[in-house]
N, C-alpha and C. Protein backbone atom coordinates (compact mmCIF):
# COMPACT_ATOMS: atom_id res chain seq x y z
N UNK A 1 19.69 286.45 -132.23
CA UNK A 1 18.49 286.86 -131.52
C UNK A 1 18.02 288.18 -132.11
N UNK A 2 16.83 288.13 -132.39
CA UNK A 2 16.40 289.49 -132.52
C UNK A 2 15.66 290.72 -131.99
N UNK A 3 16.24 291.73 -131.96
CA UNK A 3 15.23 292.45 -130.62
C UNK A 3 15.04 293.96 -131.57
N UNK A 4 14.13 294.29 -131.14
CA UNK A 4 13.66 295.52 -130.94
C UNK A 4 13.84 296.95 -130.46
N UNK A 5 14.79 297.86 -131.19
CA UNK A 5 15.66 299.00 -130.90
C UNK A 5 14.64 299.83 -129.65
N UNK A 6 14.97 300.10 -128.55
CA UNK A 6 14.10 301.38 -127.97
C UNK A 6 15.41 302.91 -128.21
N UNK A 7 16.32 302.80 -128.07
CA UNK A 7 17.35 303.72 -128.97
C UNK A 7 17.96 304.21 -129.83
N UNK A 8 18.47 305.03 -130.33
CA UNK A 8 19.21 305.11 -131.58
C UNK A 8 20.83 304.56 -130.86
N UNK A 9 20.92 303.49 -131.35
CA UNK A 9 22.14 302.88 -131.45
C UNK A 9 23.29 302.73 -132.55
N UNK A 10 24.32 303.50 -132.55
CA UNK A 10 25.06 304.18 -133.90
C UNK A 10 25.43 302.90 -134.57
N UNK A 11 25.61 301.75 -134.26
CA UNK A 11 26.26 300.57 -134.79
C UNK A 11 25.06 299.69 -135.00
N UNK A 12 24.26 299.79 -134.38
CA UNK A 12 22.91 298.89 -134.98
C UNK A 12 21.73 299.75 -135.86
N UNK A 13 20.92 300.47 -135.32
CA UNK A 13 19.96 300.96 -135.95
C UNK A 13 19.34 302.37 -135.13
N UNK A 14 18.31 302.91 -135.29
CA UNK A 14 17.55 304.00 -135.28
C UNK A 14 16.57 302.87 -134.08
N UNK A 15 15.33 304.06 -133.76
CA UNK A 15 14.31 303.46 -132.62
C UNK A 15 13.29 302.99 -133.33
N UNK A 16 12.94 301.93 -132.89
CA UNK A 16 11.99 300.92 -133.73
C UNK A 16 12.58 299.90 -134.41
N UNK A 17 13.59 299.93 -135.01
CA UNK A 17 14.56 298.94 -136.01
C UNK A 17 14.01 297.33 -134.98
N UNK A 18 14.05 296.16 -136.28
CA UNK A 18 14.15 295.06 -135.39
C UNK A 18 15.30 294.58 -135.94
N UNK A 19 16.61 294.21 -135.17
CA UNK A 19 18.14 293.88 -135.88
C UNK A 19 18.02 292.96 -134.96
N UNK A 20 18.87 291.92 -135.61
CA UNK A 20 19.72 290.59 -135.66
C UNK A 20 21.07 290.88 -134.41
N UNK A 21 21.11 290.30 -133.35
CA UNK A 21 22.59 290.57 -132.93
C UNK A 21 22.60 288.98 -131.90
N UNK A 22 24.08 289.05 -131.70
CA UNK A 22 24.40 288.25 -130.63
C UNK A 22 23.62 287.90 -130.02
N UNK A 23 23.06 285.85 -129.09
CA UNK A 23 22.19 286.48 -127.70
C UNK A 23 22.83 286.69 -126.51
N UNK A 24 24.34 287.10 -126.43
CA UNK A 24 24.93 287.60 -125.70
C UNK A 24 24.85 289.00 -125.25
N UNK A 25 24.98 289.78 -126.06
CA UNK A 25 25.27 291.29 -126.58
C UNK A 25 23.74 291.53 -125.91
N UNK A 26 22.58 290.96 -126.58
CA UNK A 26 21.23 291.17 -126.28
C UNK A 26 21.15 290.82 -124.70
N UNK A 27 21.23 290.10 -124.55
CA UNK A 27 21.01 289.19 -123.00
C UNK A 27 21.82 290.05 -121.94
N UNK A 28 23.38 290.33 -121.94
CA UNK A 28 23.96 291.36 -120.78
C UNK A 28 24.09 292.33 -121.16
N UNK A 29 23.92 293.32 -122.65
CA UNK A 29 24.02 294.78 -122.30
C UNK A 29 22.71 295.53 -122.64
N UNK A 30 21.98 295.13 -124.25
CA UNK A 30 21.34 295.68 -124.90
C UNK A 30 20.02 295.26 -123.58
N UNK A 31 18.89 293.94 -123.63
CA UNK A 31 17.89 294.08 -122.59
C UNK A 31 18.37 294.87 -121.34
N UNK A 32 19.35 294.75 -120.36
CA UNK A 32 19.52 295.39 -119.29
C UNK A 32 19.44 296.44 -119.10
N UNK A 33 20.21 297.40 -120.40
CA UNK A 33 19.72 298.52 -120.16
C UNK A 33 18.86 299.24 -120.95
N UNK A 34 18.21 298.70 -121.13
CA UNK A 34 16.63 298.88 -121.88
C UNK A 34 16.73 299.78 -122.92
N UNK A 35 17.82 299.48 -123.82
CA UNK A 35 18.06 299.90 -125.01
C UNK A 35 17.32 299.00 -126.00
N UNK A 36 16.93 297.63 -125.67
CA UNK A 36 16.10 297.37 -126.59
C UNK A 36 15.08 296.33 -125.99
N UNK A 37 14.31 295.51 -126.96
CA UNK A 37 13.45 294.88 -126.12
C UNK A 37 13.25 293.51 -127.33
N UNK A 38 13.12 292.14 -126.85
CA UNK A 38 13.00 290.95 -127.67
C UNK A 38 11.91 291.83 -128.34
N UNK A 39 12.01 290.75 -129.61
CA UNK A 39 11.39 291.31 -131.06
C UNK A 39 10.31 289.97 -130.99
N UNK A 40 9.15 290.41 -129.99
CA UNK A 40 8.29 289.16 -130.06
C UNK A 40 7.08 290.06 -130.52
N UNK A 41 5.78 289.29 -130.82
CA UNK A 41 4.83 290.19 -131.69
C UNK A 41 4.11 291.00 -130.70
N UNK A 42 4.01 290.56 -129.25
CA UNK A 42 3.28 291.82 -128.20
C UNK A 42 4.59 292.50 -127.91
N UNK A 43 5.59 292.83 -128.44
CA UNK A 43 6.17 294.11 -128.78
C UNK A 43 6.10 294.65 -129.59
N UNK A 44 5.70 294.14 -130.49
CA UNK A 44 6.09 294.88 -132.02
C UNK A 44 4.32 295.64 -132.16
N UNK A 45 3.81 294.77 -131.65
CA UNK A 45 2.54 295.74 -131.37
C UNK A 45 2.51 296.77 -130.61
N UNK A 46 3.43 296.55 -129.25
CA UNK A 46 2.98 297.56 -127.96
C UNK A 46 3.49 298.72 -128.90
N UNK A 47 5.11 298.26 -129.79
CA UNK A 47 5.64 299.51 -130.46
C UNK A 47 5.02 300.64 -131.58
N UNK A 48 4.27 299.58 -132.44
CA UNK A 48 3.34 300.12 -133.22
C UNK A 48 1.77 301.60 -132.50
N UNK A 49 1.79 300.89 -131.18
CA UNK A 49 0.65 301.42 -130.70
C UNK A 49 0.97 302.79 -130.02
N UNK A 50 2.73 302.85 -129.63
CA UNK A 50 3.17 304.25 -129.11
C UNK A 50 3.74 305.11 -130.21
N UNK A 51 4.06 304.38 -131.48
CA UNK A 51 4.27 305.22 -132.65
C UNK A 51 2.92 306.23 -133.07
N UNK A 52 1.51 305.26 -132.82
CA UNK A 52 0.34 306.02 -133.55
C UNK A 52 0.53 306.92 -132.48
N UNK A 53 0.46 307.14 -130.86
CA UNK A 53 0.60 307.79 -130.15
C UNK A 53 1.15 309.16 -130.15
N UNK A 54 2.82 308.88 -130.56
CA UNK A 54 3.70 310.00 -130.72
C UNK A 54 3.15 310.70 -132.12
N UNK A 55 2.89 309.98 -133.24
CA UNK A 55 2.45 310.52 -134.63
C UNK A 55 1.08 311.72 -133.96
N UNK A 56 0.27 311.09 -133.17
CA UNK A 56 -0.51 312.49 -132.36
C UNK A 56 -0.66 313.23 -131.48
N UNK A 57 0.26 313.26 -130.88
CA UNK A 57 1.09 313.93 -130.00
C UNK A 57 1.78 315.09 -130.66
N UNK A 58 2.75 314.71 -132.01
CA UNK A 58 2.80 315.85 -132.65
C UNK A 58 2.63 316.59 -133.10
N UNK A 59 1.16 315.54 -133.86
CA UNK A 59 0.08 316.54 -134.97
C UNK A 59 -0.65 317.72 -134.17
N UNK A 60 -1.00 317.59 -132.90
CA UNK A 60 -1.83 318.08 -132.29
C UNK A 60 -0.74 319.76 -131.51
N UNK A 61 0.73 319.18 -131.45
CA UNK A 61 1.83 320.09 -131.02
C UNK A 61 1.30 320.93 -132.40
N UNK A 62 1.90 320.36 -133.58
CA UNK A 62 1.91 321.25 -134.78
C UNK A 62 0.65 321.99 -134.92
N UNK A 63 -0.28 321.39 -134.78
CA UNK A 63 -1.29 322.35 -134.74
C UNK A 63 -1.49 323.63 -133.85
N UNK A 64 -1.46 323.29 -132.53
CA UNK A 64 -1.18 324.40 -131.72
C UNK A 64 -0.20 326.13 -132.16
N UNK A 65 1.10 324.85 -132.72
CA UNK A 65 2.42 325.76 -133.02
C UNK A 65 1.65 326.54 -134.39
N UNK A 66 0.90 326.02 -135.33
CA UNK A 66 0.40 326.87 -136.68
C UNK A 66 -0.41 327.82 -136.03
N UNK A 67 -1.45 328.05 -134.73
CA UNK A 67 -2.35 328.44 -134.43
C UNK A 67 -1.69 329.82 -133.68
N UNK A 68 -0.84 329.52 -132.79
CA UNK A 68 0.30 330.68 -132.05
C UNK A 68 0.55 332.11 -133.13
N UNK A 69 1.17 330.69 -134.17
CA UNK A 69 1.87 331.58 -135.11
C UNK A 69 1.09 332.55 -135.98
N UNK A 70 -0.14 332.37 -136.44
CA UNK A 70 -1.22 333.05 -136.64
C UNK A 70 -1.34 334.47 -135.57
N UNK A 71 -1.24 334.13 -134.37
CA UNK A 71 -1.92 334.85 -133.39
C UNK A 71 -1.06 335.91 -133.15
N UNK A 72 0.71 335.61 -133.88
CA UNK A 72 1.76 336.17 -133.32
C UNK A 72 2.07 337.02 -134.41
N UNK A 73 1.37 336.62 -135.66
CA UNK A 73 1.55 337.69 -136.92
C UNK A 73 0.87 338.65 -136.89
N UNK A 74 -0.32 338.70 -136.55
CA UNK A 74 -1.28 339.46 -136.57
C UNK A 74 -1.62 340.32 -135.37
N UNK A 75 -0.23 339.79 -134.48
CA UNK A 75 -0.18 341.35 -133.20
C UNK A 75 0.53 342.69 -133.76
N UNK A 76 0.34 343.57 -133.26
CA UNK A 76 1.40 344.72 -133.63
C UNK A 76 2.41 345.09 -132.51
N UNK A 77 3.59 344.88 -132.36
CA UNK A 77 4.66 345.56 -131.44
C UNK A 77 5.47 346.38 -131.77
N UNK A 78 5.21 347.24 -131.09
CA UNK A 78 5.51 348.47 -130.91
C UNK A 78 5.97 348.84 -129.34
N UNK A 79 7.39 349.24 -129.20
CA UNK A 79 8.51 349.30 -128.48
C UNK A 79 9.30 350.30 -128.51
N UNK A 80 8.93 351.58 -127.37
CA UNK A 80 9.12 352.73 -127.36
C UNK A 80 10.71 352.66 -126.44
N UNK A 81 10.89 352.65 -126.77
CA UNK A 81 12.90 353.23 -126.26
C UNK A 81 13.55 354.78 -126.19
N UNK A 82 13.95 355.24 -125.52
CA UNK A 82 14.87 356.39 -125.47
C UNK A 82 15.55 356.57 -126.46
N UNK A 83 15.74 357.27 -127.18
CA UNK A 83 16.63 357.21 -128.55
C UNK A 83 16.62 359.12 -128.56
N UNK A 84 18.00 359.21 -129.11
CA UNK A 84 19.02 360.44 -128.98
C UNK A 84 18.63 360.59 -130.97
N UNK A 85 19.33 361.64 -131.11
CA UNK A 85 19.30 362.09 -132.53
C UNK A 85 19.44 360.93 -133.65
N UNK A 86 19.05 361.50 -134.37
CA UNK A 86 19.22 360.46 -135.93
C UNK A 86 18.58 358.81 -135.42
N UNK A 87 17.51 358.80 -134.15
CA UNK A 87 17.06 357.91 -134.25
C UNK A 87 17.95 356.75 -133.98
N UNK A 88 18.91 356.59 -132.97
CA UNK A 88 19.93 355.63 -132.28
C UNK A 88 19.47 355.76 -130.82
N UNK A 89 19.12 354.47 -130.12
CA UNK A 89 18.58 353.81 -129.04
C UNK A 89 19.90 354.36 -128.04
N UNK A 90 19.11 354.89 -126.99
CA UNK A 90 20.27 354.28 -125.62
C UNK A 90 20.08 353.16 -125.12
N UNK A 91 20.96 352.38 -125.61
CA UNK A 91 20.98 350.80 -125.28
C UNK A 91 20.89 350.34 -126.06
N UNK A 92 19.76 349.30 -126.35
CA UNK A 92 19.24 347.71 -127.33
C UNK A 92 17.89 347.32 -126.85
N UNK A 93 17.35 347.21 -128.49
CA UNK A 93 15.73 346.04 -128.28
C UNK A 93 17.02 345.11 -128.32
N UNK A 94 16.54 343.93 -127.04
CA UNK A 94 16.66 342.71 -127.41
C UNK A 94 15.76 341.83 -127.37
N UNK A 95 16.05 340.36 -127.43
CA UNK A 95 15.05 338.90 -127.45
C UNK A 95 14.00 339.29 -126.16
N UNK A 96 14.83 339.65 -125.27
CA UNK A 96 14.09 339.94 -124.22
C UNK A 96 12.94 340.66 -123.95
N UNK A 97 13.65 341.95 -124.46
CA UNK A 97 12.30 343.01 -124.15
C UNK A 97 11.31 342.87 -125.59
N UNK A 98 11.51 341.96 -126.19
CA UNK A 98 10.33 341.21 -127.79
C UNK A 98 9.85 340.60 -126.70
N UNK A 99 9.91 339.04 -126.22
CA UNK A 99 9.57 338.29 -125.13
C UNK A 99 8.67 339.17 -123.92
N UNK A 100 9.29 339.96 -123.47
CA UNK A 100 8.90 340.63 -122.28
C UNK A 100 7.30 341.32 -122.87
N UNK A 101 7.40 341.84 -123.39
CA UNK A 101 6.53 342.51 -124.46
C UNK A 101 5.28 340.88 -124.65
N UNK A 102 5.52 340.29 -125.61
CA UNK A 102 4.64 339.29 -126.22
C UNK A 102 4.02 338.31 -124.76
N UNK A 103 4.64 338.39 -123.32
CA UNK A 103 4.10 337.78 -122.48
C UNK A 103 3.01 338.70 -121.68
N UNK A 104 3.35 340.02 -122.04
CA UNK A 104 2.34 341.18 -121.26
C UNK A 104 1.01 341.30 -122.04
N UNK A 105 1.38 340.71 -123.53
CA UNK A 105 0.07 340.76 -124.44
C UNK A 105 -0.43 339.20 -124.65
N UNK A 106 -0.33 338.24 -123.67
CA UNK A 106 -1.24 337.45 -123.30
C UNK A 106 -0.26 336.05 -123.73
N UNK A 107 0.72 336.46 -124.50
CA UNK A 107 1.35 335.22 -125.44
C UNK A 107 2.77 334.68 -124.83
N UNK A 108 2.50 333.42 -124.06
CA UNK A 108 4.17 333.04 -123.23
C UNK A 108 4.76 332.53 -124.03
N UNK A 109 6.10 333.59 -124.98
CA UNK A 109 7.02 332.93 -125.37
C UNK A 109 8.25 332.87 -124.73
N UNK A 110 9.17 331.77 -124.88
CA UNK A 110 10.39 331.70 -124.35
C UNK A 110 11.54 333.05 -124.97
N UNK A 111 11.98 334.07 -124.32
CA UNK A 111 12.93 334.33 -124.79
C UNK A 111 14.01 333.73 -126.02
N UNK A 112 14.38 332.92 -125.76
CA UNK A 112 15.63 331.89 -126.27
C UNK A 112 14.48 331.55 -127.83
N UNK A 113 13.44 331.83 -128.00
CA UNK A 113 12.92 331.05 -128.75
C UNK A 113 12.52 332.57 -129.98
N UNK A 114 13.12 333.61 -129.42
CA UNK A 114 12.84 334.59 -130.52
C UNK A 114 14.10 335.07 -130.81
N UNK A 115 14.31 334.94 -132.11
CA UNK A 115 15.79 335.00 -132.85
C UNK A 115 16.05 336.46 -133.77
N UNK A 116 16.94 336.91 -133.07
CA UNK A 116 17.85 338.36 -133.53
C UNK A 116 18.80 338.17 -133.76
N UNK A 117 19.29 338.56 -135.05
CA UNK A 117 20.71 338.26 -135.62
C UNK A 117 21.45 339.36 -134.56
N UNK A 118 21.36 340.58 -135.04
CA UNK A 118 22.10 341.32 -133.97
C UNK A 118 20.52 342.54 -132.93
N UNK A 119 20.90 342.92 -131.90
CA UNK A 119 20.34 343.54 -130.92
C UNK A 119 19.78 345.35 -132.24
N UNK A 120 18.79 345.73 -131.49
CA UNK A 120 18.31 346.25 -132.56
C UNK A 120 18.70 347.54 -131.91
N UNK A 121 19.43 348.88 -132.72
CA UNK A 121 20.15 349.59 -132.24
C UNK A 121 19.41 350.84 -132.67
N UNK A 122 18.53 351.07 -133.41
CA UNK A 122 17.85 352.14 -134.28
C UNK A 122 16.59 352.12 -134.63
N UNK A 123 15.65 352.54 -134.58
CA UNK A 123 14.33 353.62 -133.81
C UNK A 123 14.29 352.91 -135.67
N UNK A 124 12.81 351.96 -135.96
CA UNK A 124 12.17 352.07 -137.21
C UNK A 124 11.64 350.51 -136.80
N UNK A 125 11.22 349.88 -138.23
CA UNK A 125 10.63 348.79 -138.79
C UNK A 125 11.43 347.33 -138.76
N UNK A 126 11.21 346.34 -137.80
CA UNK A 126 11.79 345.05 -138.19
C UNK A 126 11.44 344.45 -138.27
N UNK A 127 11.90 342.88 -138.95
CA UNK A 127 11.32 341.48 -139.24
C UNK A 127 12.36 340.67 -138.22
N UNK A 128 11.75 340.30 -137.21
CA UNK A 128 12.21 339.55 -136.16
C UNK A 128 11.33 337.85 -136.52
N UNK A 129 12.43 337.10 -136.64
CA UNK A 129 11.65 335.18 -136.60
C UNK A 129 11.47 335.02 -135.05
N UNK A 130 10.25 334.03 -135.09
CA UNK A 130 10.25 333.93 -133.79
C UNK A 130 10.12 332.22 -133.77
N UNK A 131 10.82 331.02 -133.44
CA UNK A 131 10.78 329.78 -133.71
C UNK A 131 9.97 329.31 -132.54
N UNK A 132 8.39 328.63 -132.88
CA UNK A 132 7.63 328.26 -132.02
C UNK A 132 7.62 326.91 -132.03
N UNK A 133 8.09 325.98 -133.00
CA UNK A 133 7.86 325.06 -133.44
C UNK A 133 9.19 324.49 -134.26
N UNK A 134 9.94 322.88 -134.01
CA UNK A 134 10.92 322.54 -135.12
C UNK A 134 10.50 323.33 -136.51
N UNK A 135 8.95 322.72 -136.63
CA UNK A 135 9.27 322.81 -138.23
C UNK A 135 7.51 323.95 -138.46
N UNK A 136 7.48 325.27 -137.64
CA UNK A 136 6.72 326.11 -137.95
C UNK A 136 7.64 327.03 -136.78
N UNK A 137 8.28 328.23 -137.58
CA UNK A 137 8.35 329.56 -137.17
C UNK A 137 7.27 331.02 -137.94
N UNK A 138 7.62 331.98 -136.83
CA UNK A 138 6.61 333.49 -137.78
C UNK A 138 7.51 334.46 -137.32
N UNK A 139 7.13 335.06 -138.35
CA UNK A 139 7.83 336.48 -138.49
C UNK A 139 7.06 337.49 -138.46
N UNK A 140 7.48 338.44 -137.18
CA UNK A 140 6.79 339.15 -136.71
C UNK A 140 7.06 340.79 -136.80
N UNK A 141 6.69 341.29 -136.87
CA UNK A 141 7.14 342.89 -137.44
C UNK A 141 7.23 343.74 -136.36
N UNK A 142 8.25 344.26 -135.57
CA UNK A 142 8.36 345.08 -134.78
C UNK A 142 9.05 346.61 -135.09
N UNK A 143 7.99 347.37 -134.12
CA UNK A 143 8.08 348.75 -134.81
C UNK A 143 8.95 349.54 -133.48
N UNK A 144 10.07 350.25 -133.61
CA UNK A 144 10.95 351.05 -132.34
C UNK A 144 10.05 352.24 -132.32
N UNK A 145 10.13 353.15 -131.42
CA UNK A 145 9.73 354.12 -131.37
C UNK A 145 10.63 354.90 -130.47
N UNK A 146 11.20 355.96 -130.62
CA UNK A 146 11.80 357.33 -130.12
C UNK A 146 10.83 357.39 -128.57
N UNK A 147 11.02 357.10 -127.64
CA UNK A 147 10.29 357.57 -126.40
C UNK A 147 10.48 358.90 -125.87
């Protein structure tokens, strides 16, 4: 029998695949739990018609995510902290107070979604990534300042 993957199934195929199996296997596990669906042609269409779907669904994500990222290069942050001699912070910039910062200047990013190798400990110039997108991040330049 042949049906129509709606899962990634590690022993059969990826989502969309049309594979060959048992009509056992198909009939009590795979249809029931709607891991897949008979491989008749008003499926293979309905499938075709949510692929063009998702294909713009993303384009339109990616676009957004290129448009952010534009918006997020071309801010300036600047992040005044307490800092003691030779220009050493009491405390830490972290993800947070970047985040905290970029939501007060109009732009909701997720915390979790702006990436610091380590917490920024010293009063100057950084290149902080900020991942808006799988496959579009920006790098944004943040400046400490001695408060």
């Amino acid at each position: 029998m042949k049906v129509i993957l709606n899962e990634n199934i590690e022993t059969l195929g990826h989502i969309g695949d049309v594979v060959k199996v048992a009509p056992g296997y198909a009939r009590n596990y795979l249809l029931p739990k709607k891991l897949a669906v008979p491989a008749t042609e008003k499926n293979a269409k309905a499938l075709e018609h949510t692929k063009r779907q998702l294909l713009y669904k993303k384009n339109q994500a990616l676009e957004a995510a290129k448009g952010l990222c534009a918006k997020l290069e071309a801010l300036p942050i600047v992040l005044a902290h307490k800092a003691g001699e030779e220009g050493k912070l009491f405390g830490a910039v972290t993800n947070m107070d970047i985040a905290t910062f970029l939501k007060a200047n109009g732009l909701d990013i997720d915390r979790k979604k702006v990436v610091l190798e380590d917490a920024i400990k010293h009063t100057g110039e950084y290149s902080v990534i900020v991942k808006i997108h799988p496959e579009v991040s920006a790098t944004i330049k943040v400046t400490v300042t001695a408060a």
